[in-house]
PDB file of N, CA and C in Angstrom:
ATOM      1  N   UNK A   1     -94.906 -80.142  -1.866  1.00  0.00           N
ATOM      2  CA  UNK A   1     -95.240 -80.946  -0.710  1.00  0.00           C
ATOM      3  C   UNK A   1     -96.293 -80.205   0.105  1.00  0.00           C
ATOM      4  N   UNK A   2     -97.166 -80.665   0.392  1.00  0.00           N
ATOM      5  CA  UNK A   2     -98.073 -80.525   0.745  1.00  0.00           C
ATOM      6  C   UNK A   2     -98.516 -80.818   2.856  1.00  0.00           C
ATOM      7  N   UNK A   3     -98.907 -80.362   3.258  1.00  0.00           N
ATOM      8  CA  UNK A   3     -99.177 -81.104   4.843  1.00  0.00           C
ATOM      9  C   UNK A   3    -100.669 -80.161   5.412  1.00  0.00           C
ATOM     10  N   UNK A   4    -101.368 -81.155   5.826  1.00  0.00           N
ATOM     11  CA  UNK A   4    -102.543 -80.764   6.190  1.00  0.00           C
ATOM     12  C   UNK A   4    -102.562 -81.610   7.379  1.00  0.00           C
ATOM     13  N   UNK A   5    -103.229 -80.128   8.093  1.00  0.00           N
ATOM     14  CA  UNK A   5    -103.550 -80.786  10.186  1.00  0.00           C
ATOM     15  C   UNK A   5    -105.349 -80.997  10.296  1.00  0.00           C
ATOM     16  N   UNK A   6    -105.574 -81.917   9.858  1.00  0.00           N
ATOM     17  CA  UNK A   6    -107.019 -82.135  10.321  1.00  0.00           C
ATOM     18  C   UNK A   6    -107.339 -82.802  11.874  1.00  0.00           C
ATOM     19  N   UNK A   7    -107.713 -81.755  12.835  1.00  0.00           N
ATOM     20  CA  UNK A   7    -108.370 -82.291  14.258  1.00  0.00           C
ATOM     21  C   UNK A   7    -109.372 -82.783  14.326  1.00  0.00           C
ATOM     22  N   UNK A   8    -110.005 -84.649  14.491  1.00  0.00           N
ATOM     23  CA  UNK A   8    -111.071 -85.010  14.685  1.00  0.00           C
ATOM     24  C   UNK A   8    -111.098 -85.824  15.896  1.00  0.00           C
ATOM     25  N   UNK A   9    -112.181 -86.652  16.114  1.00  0.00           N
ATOM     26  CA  UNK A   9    -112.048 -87.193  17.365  1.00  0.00           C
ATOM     27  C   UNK A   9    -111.929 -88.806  16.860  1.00  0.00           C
ATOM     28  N   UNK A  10    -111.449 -89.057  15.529  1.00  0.00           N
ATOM     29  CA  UNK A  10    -111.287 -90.503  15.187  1.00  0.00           C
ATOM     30  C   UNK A  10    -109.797 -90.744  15.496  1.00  0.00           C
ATOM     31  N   UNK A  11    -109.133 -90.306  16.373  1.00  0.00           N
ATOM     32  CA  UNK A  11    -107.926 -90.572  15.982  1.00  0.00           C
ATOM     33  C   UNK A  11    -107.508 -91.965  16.486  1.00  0.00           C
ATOM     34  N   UNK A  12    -108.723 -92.916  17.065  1.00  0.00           N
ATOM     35  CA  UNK A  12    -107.706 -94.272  16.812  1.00  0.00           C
ATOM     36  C   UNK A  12    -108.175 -95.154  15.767  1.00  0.00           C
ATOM     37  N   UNK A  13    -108.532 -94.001  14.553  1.00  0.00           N
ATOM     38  CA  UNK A  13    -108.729 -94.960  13.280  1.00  0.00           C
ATOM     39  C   UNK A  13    -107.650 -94.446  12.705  1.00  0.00           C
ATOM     40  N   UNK A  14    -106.653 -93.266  13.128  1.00  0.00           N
ATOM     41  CA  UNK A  14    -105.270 -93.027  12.327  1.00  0.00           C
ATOM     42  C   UNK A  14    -104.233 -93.470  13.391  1.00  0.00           C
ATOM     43  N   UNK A  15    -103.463 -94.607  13.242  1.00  0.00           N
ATOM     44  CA  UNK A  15    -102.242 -95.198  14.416  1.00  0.00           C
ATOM     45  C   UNK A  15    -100.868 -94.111  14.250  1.00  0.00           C
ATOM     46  N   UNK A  16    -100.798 -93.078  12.887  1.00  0.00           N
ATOM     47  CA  UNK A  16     -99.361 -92.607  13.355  1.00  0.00           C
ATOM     48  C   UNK A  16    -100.107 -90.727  14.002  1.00  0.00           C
ATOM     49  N   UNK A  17     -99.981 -91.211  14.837  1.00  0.00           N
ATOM     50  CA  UNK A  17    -100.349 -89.617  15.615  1.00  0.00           C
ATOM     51  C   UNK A  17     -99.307 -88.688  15.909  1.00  0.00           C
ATOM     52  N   UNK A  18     -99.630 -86.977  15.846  1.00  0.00           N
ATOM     53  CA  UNK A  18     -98.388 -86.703  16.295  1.00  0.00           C
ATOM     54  C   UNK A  18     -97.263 -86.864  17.308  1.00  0.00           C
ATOM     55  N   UNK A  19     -97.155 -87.482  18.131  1.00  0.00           N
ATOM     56  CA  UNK A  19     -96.708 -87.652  18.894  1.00  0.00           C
ATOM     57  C   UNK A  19     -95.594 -88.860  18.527  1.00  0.00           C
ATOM     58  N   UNK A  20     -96.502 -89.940  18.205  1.00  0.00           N
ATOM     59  CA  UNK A  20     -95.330 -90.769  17.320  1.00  0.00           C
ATOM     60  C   UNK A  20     -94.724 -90.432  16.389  1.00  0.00           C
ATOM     61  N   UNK A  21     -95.231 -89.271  15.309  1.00  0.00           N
ATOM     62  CA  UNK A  21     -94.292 -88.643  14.030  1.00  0.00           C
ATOM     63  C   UNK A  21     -92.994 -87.952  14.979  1.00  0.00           C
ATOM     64  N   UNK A  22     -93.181 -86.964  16.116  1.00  0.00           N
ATOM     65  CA  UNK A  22     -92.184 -86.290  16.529  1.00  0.00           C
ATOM     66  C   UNK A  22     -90.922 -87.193  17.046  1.00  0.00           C
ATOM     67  N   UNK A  23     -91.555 -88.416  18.028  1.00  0.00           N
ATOM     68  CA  UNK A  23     -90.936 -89.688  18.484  1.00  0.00           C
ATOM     69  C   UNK A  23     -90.251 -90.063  17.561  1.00  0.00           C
ATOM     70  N   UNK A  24     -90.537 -90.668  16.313  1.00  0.00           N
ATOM     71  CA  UNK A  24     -89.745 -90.920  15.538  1.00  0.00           C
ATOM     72  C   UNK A  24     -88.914 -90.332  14.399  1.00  0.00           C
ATOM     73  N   UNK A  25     -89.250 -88.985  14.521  1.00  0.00           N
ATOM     74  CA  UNK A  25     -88.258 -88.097  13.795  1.00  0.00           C
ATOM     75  C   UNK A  25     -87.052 -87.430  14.621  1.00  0.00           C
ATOM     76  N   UNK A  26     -87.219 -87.841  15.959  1.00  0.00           N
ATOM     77  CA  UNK A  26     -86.218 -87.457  17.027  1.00  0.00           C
ATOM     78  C   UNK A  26     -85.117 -88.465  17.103  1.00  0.00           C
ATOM     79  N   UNK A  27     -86.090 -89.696  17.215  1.00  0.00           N
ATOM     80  CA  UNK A  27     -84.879 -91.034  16.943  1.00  0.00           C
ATOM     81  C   UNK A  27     -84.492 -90.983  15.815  1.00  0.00           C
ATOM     82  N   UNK A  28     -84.772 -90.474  13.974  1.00  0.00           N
ATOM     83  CA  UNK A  28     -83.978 -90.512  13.209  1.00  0.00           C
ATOM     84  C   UNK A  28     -83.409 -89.436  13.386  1.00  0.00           C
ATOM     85  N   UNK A  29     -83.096 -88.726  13.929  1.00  0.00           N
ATOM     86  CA  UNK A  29     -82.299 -87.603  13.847  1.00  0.00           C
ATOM     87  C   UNK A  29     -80.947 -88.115  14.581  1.00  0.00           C
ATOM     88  N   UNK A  30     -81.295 -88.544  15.986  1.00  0.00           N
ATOM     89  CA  UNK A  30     -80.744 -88.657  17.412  1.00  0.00           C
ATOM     90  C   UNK A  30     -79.631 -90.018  16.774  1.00  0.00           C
ATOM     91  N   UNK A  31     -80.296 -90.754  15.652  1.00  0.00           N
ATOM     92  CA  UNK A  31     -79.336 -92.174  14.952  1.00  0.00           C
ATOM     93  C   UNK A  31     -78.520 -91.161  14.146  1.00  0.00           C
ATOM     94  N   UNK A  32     -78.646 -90.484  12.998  1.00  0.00           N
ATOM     95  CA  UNK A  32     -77.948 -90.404  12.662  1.00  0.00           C
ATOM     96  C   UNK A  32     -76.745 -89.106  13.071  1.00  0.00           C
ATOM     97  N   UNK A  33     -76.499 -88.856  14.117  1.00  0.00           N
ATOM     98  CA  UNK A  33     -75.640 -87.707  14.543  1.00  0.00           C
ATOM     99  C   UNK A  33     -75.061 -88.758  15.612  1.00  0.00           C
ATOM    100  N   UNK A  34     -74.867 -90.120  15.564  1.00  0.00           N
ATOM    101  CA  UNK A  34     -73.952 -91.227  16.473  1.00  0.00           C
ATOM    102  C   UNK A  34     -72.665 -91.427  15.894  1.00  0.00           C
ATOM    103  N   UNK A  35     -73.214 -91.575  14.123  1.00  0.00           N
ATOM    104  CA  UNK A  35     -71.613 -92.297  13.403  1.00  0.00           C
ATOM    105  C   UNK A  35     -71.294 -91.160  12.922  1.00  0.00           C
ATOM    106  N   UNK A  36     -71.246 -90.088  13.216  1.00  0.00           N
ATOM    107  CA  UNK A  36     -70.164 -88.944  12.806  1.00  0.00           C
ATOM    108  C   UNK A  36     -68.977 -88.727  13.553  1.00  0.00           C
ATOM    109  N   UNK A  37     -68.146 -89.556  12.984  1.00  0.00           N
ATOM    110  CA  UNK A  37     -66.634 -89.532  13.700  1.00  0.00           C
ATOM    111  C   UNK A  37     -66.176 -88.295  13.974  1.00  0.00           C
ATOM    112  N   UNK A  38     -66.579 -86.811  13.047  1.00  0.00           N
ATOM    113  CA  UNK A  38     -66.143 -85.189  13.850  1.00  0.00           C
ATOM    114  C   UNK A  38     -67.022 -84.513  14.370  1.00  0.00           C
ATOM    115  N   UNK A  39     -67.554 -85.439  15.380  1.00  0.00           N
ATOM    116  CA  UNK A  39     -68.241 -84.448  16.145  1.00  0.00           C
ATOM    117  C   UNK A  39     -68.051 -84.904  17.922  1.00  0.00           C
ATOM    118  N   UNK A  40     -66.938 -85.638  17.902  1.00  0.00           N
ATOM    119  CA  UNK A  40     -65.831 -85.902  19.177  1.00  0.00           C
ATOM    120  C   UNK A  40     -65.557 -84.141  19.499  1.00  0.00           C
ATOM    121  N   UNK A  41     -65.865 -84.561  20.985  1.00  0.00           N
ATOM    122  CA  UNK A  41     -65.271 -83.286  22.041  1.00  0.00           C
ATOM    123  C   UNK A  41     -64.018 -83.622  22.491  1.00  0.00           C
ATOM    124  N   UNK A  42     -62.934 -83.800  21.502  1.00  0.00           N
ATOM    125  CA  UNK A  42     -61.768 -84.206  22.015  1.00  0.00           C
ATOM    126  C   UNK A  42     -60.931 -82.875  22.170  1.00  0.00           C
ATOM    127  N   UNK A  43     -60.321 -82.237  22.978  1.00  0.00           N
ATOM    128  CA  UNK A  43     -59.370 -81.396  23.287  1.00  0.00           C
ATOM    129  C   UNK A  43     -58.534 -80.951  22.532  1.00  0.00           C
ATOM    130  N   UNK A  44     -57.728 -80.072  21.885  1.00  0.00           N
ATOM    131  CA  UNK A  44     -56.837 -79.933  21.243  1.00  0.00           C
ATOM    132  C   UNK A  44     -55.352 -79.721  21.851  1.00  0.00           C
ATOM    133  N   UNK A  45     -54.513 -79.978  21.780  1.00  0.00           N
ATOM    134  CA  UNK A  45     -53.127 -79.423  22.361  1.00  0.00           C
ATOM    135  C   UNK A  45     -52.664 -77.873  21.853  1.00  0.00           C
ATOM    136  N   UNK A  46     -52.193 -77.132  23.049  1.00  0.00           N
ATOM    137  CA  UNK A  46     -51.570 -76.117  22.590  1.00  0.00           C
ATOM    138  C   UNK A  46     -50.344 -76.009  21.851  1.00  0.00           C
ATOM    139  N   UNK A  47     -49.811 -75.423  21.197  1.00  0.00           N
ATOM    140  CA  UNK A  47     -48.890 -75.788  19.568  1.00  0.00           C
ATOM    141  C   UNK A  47     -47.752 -75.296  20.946  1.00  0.00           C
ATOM    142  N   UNK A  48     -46.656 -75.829  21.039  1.00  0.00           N
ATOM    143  CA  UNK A  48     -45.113 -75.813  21.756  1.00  0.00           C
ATOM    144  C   UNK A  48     -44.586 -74.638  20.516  1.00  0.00           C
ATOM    145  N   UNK A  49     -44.747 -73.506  21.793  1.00  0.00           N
ATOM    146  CA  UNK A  49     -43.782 -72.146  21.301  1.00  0.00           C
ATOM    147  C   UNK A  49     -42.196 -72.273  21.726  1.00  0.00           C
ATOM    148  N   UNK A  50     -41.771 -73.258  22.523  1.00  0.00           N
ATOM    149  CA  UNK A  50     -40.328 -73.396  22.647  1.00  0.00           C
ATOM    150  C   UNK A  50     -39.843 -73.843  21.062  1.00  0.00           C
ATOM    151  N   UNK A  51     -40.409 -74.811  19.997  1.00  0.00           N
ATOM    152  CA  UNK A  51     -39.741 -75.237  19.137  1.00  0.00           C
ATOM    153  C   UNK A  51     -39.974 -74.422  17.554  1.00  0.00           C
ATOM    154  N   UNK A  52     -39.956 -72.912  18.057  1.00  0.00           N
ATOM    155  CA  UNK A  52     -40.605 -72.015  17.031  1.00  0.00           C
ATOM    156  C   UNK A  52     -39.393 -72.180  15.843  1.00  0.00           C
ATOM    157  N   UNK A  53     -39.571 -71.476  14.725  1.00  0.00           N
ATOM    158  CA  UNK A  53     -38.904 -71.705  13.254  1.00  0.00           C
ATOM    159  C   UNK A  53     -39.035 -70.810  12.713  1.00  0.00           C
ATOM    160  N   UNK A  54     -38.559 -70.293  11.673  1.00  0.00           N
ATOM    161  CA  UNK A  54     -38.936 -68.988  10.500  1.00  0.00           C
ATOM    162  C   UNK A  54     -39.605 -69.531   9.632  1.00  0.00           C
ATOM    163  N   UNK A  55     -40.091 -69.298   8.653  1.00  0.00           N
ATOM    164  CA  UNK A  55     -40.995 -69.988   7.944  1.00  0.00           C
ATOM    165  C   UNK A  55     -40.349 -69.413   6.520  1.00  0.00           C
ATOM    166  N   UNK A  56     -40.621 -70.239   5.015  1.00  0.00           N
ATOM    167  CA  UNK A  56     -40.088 -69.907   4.045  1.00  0.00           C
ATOM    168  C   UNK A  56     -40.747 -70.206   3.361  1.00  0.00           C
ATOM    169  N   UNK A  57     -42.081 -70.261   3.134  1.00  0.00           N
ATOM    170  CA  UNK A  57     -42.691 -70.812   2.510  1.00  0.00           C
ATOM    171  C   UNK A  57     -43.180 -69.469   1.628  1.00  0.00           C
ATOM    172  N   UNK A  58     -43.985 -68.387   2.043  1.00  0.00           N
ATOM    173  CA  UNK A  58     -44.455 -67.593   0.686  1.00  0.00           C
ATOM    174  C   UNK A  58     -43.657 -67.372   0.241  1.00  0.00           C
ATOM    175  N   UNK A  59     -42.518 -66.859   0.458  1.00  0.00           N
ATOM    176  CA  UNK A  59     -41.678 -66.552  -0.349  1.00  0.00           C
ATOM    177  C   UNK A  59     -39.946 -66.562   0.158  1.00  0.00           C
ATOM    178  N   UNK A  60     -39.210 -67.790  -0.929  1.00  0.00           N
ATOM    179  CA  UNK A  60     -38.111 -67.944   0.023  1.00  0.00           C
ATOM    180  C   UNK A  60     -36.950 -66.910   0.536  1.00  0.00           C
ATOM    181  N   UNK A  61     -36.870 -65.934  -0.373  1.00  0.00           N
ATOM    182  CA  UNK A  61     -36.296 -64.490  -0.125  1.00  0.00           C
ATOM    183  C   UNK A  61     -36.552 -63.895   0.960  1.00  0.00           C
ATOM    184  N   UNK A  62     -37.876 -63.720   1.524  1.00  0.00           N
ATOM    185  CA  UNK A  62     -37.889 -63.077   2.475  1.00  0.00           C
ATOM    186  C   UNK A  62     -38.892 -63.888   3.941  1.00  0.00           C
ATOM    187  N   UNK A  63     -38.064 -64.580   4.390  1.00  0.00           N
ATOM    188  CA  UNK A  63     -38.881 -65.175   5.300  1.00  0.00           C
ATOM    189  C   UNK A  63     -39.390 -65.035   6.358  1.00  0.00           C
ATOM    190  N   UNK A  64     -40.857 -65.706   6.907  1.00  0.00           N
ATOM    191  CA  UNK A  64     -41.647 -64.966   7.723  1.00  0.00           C
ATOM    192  C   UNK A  64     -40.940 -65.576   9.247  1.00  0.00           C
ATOM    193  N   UNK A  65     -41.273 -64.580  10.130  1.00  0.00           N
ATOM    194  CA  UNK A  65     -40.747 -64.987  11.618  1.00  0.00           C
ATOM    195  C   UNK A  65     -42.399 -64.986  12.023  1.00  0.00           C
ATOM    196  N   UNK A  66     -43.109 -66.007  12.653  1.00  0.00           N
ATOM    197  CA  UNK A  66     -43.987 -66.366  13.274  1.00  0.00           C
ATOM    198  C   UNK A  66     -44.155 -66.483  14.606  1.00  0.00           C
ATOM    199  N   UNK A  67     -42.601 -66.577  14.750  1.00  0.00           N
ATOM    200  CA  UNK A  67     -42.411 -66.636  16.731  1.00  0.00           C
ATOM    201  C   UNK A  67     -42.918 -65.444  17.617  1.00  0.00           C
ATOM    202  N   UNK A  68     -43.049 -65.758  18.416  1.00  0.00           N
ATOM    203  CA  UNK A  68     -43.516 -64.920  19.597  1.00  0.00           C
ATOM    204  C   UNK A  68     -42.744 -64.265  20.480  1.00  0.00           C
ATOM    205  N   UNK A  69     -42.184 -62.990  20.696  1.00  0.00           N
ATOM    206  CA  UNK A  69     -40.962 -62.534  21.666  1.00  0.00           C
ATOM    207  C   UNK A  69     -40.966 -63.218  22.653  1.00  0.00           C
ATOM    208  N   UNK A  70     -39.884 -64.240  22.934  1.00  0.00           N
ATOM    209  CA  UNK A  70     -39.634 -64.606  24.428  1.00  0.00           C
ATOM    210  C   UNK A  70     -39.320 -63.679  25.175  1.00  0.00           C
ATOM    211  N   UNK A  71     -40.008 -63.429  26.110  1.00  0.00           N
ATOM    212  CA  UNK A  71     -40.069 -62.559  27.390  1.00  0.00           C
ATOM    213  C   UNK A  71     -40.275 -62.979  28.474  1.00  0.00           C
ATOM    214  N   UNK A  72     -39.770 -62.970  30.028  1.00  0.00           N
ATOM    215  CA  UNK A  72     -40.476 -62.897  31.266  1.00  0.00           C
ATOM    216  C   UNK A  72     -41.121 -62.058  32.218  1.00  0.00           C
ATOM    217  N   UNK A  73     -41.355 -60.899  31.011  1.00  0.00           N
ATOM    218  CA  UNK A  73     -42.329 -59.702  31.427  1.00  0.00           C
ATOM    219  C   UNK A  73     -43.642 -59.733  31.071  1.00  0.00           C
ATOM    220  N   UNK A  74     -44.227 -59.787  31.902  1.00  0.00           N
ATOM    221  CA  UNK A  74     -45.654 -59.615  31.728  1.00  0.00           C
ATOM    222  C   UNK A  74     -46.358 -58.208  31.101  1.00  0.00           C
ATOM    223  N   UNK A  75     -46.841 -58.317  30.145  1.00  0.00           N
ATOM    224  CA  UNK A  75     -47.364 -56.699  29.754  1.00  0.00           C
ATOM    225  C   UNK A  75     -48.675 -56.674  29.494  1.00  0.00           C
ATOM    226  N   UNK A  76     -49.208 -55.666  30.649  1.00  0.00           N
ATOM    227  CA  UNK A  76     -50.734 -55.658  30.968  1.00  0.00           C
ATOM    228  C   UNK A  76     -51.361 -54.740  29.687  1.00  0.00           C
ATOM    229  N   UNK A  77     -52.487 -55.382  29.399  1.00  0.00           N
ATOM    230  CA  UNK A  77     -53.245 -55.119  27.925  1.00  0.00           C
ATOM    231  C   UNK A  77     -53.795 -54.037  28.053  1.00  0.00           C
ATOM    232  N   UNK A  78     -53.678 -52.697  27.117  1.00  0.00           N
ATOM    233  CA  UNK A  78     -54.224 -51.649  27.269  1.00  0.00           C
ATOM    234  C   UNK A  78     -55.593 -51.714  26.345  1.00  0.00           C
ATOM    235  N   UNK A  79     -56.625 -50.971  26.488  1.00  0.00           N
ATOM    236  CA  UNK A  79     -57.714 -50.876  25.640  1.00  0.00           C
ATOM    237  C   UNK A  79     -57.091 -49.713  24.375  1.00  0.00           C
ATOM    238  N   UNK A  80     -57.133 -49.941  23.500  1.00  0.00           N
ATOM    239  CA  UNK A  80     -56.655 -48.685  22.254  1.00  0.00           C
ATOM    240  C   UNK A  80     -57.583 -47.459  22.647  1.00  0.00           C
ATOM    241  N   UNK A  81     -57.317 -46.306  22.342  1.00  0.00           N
ATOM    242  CA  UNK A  81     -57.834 -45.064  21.834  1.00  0.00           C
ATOM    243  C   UNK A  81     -59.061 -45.094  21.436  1.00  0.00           C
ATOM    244  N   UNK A  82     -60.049 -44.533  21.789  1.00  0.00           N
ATOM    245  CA  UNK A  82     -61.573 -44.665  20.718  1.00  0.00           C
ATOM    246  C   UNK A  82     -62.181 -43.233  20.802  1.00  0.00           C
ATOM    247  N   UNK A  83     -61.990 -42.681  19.850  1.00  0.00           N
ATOM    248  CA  UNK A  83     -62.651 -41.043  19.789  1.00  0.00           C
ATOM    249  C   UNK A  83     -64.330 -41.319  20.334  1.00  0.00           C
TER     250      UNK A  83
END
């Protein structure tokens, strides 16, 4: 593919000028990013840690606990160690 910019002063013997190429490559762009149903700014819900579970799925012998220590202590975040 090929594209060549020739500047002359005939340009109303050429009707698609740049200006209309950009114009209308903005509106095909700007159409097709309308019917994309996932690209909604819809919110997500935070997952309910009251109805936590063990999980058994990798392996049923030894099953995973995923829950989170219920606590009403707050424990302030330390930065780790860095030599």
């Amino acid at each position: 593919m090929a594209v060549s910019c020739k500047a002359r002063n005939d340009d109303h013997l050429n009707p698609s000028t740049r200006r209309d190429v950009l114009i209308g490559l903005g509106g095909l762009y700007g159409a097709t990013n309308l019917s994309d149903p996932f690209a909604y700014a819809k919110p997500i819900q935070p997952p309910d840690i009251s109805d936590c579970s063990v999980i058994y799925v990798p392996d049923p012998e030894n099953p995973t606990n995923c829950c989170p220590p219920l606590t009403r202590k707050i424990i302030d975040f330390k930065l780790p160690f860095s030599k």
